[in-house]
C-alpha atoms as a PDB file:
ATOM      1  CA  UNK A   1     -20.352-129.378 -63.782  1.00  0.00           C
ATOM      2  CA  UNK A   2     -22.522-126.997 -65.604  1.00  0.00           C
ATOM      3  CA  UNK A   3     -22.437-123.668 -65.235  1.00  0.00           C
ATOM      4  CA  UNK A   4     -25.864-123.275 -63.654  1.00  0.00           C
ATOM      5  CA  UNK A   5     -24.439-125.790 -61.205  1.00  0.00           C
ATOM      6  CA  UNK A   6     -21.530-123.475 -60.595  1.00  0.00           C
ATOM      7  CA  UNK A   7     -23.471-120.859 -60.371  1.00  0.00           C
ATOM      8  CA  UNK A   8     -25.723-122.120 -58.004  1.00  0.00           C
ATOM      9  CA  UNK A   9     -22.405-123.683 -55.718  1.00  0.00           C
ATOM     10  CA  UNK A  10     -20.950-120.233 -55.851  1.00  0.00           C
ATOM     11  CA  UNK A  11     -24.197-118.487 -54.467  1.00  0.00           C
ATOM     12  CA  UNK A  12     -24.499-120.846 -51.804  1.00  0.00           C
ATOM     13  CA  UNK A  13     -20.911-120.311 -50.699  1.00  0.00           C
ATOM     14  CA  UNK A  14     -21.277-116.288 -50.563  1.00  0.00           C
ATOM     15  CA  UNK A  15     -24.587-116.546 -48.677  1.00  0.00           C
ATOM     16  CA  UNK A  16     -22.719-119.057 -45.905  1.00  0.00           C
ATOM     17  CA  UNK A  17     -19.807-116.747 -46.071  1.00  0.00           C
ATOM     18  CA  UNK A  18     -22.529-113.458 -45.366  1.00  0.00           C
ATOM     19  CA  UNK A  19     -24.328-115.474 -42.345  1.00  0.00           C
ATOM     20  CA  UNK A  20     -20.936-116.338 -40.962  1.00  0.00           C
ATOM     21  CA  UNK A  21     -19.965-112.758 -40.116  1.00  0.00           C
ATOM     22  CA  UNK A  22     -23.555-111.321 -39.634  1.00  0.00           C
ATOM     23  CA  UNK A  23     -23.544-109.741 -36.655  1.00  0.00           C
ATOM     24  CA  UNK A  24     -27.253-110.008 -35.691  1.00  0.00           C
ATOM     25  CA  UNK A  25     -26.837-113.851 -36.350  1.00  0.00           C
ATOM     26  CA  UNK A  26     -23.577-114.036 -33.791  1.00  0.00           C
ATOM     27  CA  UNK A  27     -25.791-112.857 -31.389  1.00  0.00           C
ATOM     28  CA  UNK A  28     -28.435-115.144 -31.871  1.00  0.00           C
ATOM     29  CA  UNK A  29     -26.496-117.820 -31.980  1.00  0.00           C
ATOM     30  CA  UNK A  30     -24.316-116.945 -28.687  1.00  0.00           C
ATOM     31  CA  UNK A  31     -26.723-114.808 -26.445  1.00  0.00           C
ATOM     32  CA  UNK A  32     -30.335-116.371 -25.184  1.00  0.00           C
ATOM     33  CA  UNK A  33     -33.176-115.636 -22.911  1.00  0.00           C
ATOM     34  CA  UNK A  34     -34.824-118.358 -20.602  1.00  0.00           C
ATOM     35  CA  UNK A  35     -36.910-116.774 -18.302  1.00  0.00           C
ATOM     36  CA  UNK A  36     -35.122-114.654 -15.916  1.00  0.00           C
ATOM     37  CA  UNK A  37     -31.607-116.176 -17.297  1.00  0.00           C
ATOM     38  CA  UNK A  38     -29.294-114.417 -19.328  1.00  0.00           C
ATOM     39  CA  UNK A  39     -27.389-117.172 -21.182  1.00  0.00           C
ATOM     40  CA  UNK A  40     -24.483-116.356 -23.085  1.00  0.00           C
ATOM     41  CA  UNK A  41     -22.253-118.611 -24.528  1.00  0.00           C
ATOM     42  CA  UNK A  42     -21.451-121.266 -21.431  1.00  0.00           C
ATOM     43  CA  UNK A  43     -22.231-118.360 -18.916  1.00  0.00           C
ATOM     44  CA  UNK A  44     -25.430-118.015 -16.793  1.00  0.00           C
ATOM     45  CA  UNK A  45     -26.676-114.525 -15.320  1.00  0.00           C
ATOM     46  CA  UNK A  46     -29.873-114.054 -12.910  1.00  0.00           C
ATOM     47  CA  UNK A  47     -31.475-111.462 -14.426  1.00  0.00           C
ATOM     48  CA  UNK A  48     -33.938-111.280 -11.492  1.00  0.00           C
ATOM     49  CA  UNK A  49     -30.151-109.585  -9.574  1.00  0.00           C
ATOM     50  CA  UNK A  50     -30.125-107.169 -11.821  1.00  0.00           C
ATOM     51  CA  UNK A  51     -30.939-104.148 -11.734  1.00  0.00           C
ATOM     52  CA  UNK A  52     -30.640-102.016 -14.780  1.00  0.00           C
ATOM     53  CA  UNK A  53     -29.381-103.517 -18.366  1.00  0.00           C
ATOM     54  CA  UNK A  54     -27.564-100.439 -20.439  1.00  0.00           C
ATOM     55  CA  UNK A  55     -26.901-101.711 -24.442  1.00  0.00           C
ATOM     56  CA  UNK A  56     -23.446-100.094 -25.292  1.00  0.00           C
ATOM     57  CA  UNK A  57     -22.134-100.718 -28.397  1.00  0.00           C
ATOM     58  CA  UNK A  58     -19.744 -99.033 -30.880  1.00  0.00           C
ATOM     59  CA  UNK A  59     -18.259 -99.701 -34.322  1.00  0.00           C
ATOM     60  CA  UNK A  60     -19.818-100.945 -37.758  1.00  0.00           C
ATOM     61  CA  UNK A  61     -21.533-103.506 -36.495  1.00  0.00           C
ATOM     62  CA  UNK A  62     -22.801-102.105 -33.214  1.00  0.00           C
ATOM     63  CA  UNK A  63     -26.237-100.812 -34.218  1.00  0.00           C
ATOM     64  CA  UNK A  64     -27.150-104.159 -35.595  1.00  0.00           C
ATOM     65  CA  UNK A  65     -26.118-105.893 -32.494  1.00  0.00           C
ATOM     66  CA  UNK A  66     -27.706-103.317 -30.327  1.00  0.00           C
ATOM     67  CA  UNK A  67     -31.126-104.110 -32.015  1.00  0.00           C
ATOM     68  CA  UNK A  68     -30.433-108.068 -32.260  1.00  0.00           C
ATOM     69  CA  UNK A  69     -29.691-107.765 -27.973  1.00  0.00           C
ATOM     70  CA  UNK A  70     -32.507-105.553 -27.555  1.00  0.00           C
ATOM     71  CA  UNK A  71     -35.100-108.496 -29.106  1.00  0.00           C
ATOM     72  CA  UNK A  72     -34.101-110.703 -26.762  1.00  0.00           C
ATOM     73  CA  UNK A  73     -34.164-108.347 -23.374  1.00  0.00           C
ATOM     74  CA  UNK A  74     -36.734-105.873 -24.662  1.00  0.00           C
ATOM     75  CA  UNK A  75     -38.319-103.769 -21.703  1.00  0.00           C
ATOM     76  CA  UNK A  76     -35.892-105.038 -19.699  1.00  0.00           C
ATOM     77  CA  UNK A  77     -33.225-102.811 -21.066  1.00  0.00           C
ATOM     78  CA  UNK A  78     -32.763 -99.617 -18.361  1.00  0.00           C
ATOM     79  CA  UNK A  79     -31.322 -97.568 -21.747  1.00  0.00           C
ATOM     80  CA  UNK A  80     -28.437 -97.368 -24.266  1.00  0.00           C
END
């Protein structure tokens, strides 16, 4: 292998290794919006019996998830 190939191997490794702990991209990938459905993971919520959504979140990582969460509720989130 040359070391351009290397090279390129080792980039591709640390970019998987970034989107597997990004939280923004957890989100995504766990937490979706069909309509009035809250789907996350293998659990279903009516969003038309609820009625106020407040974002809490804490640590490192908790702004970015705030933000990816409020993309996919938008004005549906009461505050937070």
């Amino acid at each position: 292998m040359s070391v351009a190939e290397l090279r390129s191997s080792a980039f591709q490794i640390f970019r998987s290794a970034i989107s597997a702990v990004d939280p923004a991209a957890a989100i995504r990938r766990y937490v979706r919006v069909h309509g009035d459905k809250l789907i996350v993971q293998d659990r279903t919520y009516d969003l038309t019996h609820v009625d106020r959504i407040i974002v809490i979140g804490t640590g490192k990582a908790g702004a970015v998830m705030a933000q990816a969460i409020e993309s996919l509720l938008g004005d549906r989130i009461t505050s937070g």
